[in-house]
Every structure is written in structure tokens, then in C-alpha cells.
N, C-alpha and C. Protein backbone atom coordinates (compact mmCIF):
# COMPACT_ATOMS: atom_id res chain seq x y z
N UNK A 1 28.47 -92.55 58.34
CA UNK A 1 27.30 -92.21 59.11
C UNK A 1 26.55 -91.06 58.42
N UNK A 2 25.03 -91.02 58.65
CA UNK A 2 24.64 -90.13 57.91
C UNK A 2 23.71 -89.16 58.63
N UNK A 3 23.74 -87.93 58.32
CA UNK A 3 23.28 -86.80 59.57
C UNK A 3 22.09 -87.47 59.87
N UNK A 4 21.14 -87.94 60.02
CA UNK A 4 20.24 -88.93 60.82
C UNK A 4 20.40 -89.87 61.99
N UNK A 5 21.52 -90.23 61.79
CA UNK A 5 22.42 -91.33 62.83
C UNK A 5 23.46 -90.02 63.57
N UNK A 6 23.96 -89.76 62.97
CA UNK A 6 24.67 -88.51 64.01
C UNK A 6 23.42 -87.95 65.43
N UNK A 7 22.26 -87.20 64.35
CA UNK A 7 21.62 -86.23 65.26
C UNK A 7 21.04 -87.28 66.07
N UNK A 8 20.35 -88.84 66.24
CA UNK A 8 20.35 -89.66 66.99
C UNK A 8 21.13 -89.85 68.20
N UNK A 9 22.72 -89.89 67.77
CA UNK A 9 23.96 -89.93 68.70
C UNK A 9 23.93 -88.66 69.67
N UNK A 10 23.42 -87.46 68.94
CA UNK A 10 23.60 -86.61 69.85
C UNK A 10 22.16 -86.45 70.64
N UNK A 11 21.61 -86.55 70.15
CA UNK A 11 20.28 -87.04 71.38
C UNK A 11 20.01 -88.16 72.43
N UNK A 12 20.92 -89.26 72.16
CA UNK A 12 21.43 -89.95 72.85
C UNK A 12 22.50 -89.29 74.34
N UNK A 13 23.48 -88.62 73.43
CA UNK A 13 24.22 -88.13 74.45
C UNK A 13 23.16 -87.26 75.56
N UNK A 14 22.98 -86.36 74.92
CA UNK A 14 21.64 -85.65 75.99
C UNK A 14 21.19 -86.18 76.91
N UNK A 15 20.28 -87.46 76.49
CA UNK A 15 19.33 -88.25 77.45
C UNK A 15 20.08 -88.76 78.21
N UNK A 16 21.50 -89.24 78.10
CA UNK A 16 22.14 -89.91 78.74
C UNK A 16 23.46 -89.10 79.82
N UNK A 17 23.75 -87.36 79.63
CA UNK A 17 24.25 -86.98 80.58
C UNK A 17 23.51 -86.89 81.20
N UNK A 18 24.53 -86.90 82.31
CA UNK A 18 23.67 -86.43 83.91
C UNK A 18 23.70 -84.89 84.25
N UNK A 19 22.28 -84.74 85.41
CA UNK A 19 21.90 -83.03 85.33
C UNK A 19 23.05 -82.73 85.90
N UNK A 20 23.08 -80.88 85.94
CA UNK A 20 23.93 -80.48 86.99
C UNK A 20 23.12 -80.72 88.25
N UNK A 21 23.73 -80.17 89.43
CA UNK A 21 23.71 -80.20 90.41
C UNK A 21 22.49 -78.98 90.38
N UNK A 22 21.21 -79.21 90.94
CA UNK A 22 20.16 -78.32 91.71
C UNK A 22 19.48 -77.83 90.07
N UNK A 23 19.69 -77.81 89.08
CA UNK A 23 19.15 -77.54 87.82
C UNK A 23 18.96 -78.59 87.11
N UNK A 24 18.11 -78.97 86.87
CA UNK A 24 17.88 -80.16 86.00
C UNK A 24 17.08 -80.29 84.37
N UNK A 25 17.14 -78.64 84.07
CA UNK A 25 17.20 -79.02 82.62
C UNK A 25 18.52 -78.87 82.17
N UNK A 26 19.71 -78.45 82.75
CA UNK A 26 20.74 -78.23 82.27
C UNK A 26 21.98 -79.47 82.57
N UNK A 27 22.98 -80.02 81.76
CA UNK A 27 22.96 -81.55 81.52
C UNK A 27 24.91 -81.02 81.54
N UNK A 28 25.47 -82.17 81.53
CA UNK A 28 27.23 -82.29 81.75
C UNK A 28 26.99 -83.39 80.46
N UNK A 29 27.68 -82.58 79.84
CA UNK A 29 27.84 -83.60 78.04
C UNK A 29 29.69 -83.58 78.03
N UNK A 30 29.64 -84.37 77.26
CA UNK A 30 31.45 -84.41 76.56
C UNK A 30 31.61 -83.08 75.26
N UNK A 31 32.45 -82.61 75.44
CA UNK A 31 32.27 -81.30 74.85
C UNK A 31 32.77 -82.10 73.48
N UNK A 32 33.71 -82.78 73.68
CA UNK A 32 34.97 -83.09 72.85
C UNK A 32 33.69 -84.00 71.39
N UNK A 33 32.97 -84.69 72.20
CA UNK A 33 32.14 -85.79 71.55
C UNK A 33 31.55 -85.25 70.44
N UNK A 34 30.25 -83.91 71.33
CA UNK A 34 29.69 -83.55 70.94
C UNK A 34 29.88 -82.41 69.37
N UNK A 35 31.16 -81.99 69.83
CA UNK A 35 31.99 -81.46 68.75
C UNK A 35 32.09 -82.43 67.52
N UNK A 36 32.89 -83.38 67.89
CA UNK A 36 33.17 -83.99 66.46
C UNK A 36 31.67 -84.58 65.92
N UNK A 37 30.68 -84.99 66.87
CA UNK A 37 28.95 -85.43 65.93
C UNK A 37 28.66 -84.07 65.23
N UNK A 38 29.04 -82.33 65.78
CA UNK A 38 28.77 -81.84 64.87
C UNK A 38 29.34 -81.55 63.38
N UNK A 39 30.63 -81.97 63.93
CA UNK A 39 31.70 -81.48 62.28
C UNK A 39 31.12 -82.69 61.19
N UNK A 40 30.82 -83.83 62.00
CA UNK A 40 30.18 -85.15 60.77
C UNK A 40 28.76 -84.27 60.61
N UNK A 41 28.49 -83.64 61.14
CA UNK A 41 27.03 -83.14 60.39
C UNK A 41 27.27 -81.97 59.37
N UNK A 42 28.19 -81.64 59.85
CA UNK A 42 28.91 -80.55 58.89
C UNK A 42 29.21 -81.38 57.33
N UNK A 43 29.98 -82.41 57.89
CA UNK A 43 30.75 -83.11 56.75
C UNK A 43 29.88 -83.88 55.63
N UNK A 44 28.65 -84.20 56.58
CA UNK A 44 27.51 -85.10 55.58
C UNK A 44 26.15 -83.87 55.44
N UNK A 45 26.27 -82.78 55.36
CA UNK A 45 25.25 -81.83 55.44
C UNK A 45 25.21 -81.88 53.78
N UNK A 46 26.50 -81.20 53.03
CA UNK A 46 26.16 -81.13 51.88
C UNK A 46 25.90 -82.23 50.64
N UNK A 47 26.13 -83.58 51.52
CA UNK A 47 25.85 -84.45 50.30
C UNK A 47 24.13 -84.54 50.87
N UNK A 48 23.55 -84.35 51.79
CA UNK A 48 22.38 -84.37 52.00
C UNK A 48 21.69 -83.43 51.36
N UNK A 49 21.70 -82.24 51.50
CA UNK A 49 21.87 -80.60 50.41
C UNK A 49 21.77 -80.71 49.15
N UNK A 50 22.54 -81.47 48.61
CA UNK A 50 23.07 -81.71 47.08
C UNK A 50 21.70 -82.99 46.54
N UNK A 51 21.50 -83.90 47.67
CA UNK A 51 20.28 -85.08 47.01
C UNK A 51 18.91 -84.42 47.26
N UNK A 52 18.75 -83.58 48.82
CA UNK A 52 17.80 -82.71 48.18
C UNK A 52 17.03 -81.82 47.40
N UNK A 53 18.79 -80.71 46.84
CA UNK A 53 18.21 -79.61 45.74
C UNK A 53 17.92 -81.23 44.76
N UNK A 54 19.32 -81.78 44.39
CA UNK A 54 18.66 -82.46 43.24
C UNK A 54 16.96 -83.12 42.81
N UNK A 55 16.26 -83.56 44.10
CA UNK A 55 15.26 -83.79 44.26
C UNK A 55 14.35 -82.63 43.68
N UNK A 56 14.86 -81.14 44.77
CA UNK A 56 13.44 -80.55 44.30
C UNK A 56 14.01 -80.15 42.91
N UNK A 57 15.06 -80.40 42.68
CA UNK A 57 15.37 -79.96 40.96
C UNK A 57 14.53 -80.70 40.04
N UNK A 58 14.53 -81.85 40.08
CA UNK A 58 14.17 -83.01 39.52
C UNK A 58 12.34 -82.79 39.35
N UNK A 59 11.90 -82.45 40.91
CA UNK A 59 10.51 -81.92 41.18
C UNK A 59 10.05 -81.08 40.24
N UNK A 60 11.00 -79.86 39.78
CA UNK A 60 10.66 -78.66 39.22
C UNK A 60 10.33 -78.72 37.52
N UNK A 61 11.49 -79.86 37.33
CA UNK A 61 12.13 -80.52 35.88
C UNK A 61 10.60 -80.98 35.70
N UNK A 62 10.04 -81.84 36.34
CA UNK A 62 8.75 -82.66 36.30
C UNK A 62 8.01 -82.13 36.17
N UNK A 63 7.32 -81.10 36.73
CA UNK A 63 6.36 -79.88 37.02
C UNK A 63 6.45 -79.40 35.81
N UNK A 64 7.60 -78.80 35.53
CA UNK A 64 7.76 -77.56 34.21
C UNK A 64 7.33 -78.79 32.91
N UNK A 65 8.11 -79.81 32.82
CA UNK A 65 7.39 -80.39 31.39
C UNK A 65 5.98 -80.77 31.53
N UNK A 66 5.49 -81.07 33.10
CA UNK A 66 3.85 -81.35 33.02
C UNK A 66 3.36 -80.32 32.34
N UNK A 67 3.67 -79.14 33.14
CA UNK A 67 3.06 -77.74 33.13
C UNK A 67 2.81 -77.55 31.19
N UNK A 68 4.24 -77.64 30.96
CA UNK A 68 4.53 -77.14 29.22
C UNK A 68 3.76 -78.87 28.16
N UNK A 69 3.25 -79.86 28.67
CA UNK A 69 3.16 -81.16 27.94
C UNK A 69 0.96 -80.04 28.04
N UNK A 70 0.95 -79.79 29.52
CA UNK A 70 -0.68 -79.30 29.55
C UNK A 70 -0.96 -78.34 28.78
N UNK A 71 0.08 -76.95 28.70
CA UNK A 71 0.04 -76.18 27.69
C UNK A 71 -0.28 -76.51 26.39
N UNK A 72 0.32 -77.31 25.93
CA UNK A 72 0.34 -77.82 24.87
C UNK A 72 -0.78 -78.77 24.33
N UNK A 73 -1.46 -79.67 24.94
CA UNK A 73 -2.28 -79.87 25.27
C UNK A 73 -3.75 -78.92 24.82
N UNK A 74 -3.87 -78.09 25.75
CA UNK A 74 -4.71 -77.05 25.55
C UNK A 74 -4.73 -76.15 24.81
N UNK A 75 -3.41 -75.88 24.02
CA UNK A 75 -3.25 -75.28 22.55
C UNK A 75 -3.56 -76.02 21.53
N UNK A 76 -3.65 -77.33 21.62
CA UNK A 76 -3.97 -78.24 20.53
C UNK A 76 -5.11 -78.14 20.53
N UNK A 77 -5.87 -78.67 21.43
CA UNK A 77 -7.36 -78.68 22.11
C UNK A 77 -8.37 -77.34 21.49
N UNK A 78 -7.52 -75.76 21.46
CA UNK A 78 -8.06 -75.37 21.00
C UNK A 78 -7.86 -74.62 19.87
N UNK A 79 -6.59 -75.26 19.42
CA UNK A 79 -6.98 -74.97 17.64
C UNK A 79 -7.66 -76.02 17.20
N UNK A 80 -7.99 -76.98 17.17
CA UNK A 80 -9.01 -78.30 16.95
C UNK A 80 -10.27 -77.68 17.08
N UNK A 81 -10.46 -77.05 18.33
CA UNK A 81 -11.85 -76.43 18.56
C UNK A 81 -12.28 -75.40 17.21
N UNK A 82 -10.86 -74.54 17.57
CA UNK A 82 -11.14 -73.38 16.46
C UNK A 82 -11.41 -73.82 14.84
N UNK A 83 -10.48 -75.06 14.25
CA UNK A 83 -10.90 -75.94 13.02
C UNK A 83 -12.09 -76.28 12.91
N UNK A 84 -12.59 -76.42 14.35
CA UNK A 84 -14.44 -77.34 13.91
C UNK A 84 -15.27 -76.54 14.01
N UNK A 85 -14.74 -75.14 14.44
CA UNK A 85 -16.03 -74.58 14.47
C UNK A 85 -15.74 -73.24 13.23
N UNK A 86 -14.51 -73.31 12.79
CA UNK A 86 -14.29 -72.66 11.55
C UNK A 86 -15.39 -73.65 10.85
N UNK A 87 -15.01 -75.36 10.62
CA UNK A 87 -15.45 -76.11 9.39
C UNK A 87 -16.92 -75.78 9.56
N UNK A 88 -17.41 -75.82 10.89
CA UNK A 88 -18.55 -75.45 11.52
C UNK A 88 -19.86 -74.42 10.48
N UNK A 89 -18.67 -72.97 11.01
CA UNK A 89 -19.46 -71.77 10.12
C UNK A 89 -19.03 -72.22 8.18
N UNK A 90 -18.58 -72.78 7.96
CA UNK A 90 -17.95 -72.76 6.03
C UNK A 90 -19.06 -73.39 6.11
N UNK A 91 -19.10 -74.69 6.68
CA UNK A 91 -20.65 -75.56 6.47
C UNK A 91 -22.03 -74.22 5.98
N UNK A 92 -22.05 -74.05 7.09
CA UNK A 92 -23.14 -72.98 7.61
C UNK A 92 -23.57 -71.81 6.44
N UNK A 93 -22.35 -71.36 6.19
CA UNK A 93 -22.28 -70.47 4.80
C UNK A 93 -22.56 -70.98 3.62
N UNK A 94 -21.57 -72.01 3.31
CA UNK A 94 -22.28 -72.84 1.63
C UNK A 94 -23.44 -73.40 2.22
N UNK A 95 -24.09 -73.81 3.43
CA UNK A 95 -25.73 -73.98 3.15
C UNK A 95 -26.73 -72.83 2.80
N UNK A 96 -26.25 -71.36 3.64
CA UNK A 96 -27.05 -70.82 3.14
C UNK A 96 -26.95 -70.17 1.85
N UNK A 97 -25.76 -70.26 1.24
CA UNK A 97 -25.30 -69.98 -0.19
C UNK A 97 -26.26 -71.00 -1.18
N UNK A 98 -26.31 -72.19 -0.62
CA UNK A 98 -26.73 -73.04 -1.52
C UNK A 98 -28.72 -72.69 -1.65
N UNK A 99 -28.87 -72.67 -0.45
CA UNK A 99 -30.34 -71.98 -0.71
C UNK A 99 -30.68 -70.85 -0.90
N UNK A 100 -30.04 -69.70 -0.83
CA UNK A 100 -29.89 -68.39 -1.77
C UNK A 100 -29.70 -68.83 -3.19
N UNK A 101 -29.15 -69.63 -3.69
CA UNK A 101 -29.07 -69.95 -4.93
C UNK A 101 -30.02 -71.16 -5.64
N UNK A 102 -30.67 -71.28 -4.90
CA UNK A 102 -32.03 -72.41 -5.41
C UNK A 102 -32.82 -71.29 -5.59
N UNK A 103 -33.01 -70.88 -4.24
CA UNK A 103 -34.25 -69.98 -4.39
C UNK A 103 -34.04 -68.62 -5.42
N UNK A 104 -32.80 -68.32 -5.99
CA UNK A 104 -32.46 -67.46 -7.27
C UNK A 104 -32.81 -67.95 -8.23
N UNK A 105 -32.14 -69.53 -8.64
CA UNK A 105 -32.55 -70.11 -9.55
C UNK A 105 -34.15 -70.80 -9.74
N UNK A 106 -34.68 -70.68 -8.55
CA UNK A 106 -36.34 -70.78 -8.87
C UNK A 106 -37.13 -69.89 -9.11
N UNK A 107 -36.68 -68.42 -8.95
CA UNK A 107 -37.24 -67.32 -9.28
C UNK A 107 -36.83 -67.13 -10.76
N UNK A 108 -35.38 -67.24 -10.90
CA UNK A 108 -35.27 -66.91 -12.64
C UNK A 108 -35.70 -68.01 -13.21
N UNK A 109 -36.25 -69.31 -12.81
CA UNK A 109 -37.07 -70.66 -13.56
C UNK A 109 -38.47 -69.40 -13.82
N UNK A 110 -39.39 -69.12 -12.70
CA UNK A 110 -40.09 -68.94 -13.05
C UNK A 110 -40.52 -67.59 -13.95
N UNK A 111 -39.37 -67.21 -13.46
CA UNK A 111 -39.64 -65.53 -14.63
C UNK A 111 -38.92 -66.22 -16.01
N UNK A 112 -38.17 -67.39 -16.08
CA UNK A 112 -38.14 -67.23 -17.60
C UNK A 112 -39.32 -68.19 -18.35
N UNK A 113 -39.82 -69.08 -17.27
CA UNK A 113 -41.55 -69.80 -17.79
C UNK A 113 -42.48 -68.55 -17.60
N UNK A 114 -42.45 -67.62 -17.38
CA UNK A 114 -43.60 -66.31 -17.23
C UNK A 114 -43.06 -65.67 -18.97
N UNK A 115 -42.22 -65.62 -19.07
CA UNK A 115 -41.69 -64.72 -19.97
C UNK A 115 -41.57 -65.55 -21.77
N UNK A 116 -41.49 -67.10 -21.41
CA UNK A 116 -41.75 -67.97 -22.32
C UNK A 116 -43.42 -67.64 -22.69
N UNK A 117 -44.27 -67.59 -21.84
CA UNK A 117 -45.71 -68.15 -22.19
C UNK A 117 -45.91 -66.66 -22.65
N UNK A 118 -45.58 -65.94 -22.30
CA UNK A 118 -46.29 -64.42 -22.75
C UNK A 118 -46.02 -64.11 -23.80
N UNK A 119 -44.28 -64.58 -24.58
CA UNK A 119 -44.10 -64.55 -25.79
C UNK A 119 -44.88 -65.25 -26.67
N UNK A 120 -45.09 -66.92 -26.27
CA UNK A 120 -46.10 -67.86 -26.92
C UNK A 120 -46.88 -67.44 -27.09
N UNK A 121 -47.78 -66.26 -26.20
CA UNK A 121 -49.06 -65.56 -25.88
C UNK A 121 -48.95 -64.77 -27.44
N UNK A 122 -48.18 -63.94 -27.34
CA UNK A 122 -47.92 -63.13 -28.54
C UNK A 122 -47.52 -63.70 -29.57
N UNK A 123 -46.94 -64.45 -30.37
CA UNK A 123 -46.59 -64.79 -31.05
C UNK A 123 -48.00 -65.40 -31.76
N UNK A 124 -48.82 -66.39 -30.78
CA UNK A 124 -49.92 -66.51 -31.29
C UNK A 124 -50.79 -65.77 -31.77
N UNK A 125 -51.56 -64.76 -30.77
CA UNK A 125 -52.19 -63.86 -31.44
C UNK A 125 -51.56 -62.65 -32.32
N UNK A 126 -50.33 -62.76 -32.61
CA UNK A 126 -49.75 -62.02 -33.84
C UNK A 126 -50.01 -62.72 -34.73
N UNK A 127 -50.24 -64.34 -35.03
CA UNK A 127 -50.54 -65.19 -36.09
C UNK A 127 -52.01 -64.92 -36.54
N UNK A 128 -52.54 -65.12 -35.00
CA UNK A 128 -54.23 -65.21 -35.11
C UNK A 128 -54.40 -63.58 -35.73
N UNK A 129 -53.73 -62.38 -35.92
CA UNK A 129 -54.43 -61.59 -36.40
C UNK A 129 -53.97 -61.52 -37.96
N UNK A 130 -52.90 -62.45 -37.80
CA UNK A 130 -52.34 -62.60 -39.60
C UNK A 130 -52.81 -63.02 -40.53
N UNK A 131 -53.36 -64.26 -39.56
CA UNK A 131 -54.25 -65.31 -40.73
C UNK A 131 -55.95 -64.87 -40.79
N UNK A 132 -56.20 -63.88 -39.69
CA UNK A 132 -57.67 -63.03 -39.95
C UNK A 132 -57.74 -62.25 -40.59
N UNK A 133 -56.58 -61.41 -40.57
CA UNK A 133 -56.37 -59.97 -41.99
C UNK A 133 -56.49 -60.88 -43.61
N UNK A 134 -55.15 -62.17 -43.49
CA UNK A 134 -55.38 -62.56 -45.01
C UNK A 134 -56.84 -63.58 -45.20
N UNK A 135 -57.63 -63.88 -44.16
CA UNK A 135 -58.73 -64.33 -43.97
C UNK A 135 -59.94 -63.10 -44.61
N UNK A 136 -59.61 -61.84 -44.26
CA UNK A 136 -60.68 -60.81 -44.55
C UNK A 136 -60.27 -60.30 -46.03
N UNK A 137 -58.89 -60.37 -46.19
CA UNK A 137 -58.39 -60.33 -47.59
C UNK A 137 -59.19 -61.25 -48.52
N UNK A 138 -59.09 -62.16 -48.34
CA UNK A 138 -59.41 -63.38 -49.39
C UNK A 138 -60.81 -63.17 -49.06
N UNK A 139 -61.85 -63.25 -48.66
CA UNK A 139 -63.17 -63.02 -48.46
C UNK A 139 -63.70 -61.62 -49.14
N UNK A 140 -62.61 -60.70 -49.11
CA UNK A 140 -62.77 -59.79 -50.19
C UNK A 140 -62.20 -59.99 -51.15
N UNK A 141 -61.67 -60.39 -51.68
CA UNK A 141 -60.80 -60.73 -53.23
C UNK A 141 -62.27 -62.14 -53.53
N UNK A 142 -62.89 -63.11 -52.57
CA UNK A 142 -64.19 -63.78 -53.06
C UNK A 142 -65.09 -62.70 -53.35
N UNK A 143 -65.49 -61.87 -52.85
CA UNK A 143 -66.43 -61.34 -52.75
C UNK A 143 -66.38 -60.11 -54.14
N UNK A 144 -65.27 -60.07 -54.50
CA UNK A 144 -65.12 -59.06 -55.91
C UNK A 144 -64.92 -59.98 -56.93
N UNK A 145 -64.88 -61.18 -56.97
CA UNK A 145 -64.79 -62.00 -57.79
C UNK A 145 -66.27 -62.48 -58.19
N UNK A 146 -66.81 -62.87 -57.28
CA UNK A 146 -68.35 -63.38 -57.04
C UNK A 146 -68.98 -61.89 -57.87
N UNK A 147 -68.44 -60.37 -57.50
CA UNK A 147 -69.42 -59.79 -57.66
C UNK A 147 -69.08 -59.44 -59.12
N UNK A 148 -67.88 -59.73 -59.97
CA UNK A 148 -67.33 -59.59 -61.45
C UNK A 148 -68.36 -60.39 -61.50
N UNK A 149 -68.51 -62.04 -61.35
CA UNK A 149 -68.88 -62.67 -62.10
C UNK A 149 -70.58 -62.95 -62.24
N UNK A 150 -71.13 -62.22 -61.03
CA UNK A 150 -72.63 -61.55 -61.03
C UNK A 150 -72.72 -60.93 -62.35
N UNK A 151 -72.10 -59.80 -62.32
CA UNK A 151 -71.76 -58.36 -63.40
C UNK A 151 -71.60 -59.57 -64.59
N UNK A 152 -70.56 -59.80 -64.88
CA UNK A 152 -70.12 -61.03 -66.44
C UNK A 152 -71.28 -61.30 -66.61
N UNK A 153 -71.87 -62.03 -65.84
CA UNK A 153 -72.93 -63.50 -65.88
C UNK A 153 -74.77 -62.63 -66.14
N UNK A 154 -74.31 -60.96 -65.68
CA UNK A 154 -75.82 -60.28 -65.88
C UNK A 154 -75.17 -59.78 -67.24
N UNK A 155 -74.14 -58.95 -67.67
CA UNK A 155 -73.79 -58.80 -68.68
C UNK A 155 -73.93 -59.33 -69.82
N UNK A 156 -73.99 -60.81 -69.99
CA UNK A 156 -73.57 -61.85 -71.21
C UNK A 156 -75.48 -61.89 -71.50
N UNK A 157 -75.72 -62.09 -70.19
CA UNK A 157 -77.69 -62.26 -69.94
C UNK A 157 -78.03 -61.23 -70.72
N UNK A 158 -77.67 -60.08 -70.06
CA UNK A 158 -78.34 -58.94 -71.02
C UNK A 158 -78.22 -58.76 -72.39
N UNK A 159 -76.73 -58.82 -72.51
CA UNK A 159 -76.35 -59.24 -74.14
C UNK A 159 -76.90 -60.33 -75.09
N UNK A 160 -77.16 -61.46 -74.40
CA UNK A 160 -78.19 -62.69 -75.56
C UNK A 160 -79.42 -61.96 -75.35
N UNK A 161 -80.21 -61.31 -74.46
CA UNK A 161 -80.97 -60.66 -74.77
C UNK A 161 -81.37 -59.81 -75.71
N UNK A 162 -80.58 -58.58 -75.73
CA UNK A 162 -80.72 -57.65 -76.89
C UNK A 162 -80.63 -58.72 -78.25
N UNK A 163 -79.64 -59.80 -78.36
CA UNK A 163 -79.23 -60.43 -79.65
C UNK A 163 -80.94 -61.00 -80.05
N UNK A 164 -81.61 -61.48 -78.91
CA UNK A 164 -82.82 -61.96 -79.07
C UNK A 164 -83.60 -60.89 -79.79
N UNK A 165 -83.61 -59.68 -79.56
CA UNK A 165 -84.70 -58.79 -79.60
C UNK A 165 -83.85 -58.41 -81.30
């Protein structure tokens, strides 16, 4: 029998003694009866005891790995978070690394095309004043030649002259 069917039996007994005399919540039970339904409640208390803790044991067992499976869970959840938004900012950085470094390398493009043409600049008119100096050279080396051969050419004149006279 199991303390369910006992405490039945003894509620049974209840309903079923008769009152005393002039008091009628108070009842004539079998003492003897009622005794031994309690020692079986006694006797089946702890296997009842024992399937309950085990229950809420079992309850607790359940709970604690939910509890520790959610933990876990939400530690994963947010190192994942923390990975994407690490990969997130690295992104973020080599982009602006990468356009800090265009825009470096388009500034030293153009300072070394500024710095190309100004040399070209010079280099030329270091020519253009090279080939005007040996330009004014040679126009004087014509021009003392032309003027020898004025001089020769009045010289030789003057000389068949006198030979004439």
C-alpha cells in the first residue's frame, strides 16, 4: 500500500466513525487501526522521500546543465561577437591604411613628376645657354675671320696696287 491509499483509509475511517454523544465534530475511531495506517505511513514515507528528493535531484541535475549548456552558449556567442567585430575594426584599419597610403603614394607621384619636369626645365635651358654661348663663340671666331680676311683681301689690294704704281 502506498501512503496515498493509507491516508484514504484513514479518512475513510473518520467519515465512517460515529460522533460522540452531544459533540459532533469529535468522532469514536479504532485506536488500534488507526495506529497501524500510521506506522504504514511511517513505513512507506521514506521510499516516497527518497523518489521525491530523487526527482527534485534529477530537477536540479537538469537545471544546472541547462543553466551551464546557456552559459556556454553565451560565452560562445560572445567571443564570436568579439571575433567579428575584432575582424570588423582590422578591416577598418587596413582600409584606412590602404588610403593613407594611396594618398602618400599620390603625393610622392606627384612631387616626383614636379621634380622630374623642373630638372627637364633645367637641364634644358642649361643646354639652351650652352649652345648660345658656343653660338656667340662661333659668330665671333666668323666675325674675326671675315674681318682677317677683309684686312688679307684689302692688304693683297693695296699691295697689287703699289706693284702697279
Amino acid at each position: 500500500m502506498n501512503i496515498e491509499e493509507i491516508l484514504d483509509e484513514i479518512d475513510e475511517l473518520l467519515d465512517n466513525a460515529p460522533s460522540v454523544p452531544f459533540v459532533q465534530h469529535k468522532k469514536v475511531i479504532d485506536g488500534e487501526r488507526i495506529r497501524e495506517l500510521i506506522n504504514d505511513v511511517r513505513l512507506n514515507l521514506p521510499q516516497e522521500l527518497k523518489e521525491a528528493k530523487k526527482i527534485e535531484g534529477e530537477s536540479q541535475r537538469i537545471l544546472n546543465s541547462a543553466k551551464s549548456s546557456a552559459e556556454d552558449i553565451i560565452r560562445r556567442a560572445e567571443d564570436r561577437a568579439e571575433q567579428i567585430v575584432s575582424k570588423e575594426a582590422i578591416v577598418l584599419e587596413a582600409r584606412k591604411k590602404a588610403v593613407d597610403i594611396l594618398s602618400k603614394s599620390q603625393t610622392a607621384s606627384k612631387n616626383i613628376q614636379q621634380n622630374a619636369a623642373m630638372s627637364i626645365a633645367k637641364m634644358l635651358n642649361d643646354t639652351e645657354e650652352y649652345y648660345t654661348r658656343n653660338l656667340q663663340n662661333i659668330k665671333t671666331v666668323k666675325s674675326k675671320i671675315s674681318g682677317t680676311l677683309k684686312a688679307s683681301t684689302k692688304y693683297r689690294s693695296d699691295m697689287d696696287n703699289n706693284d702697279d704704281n
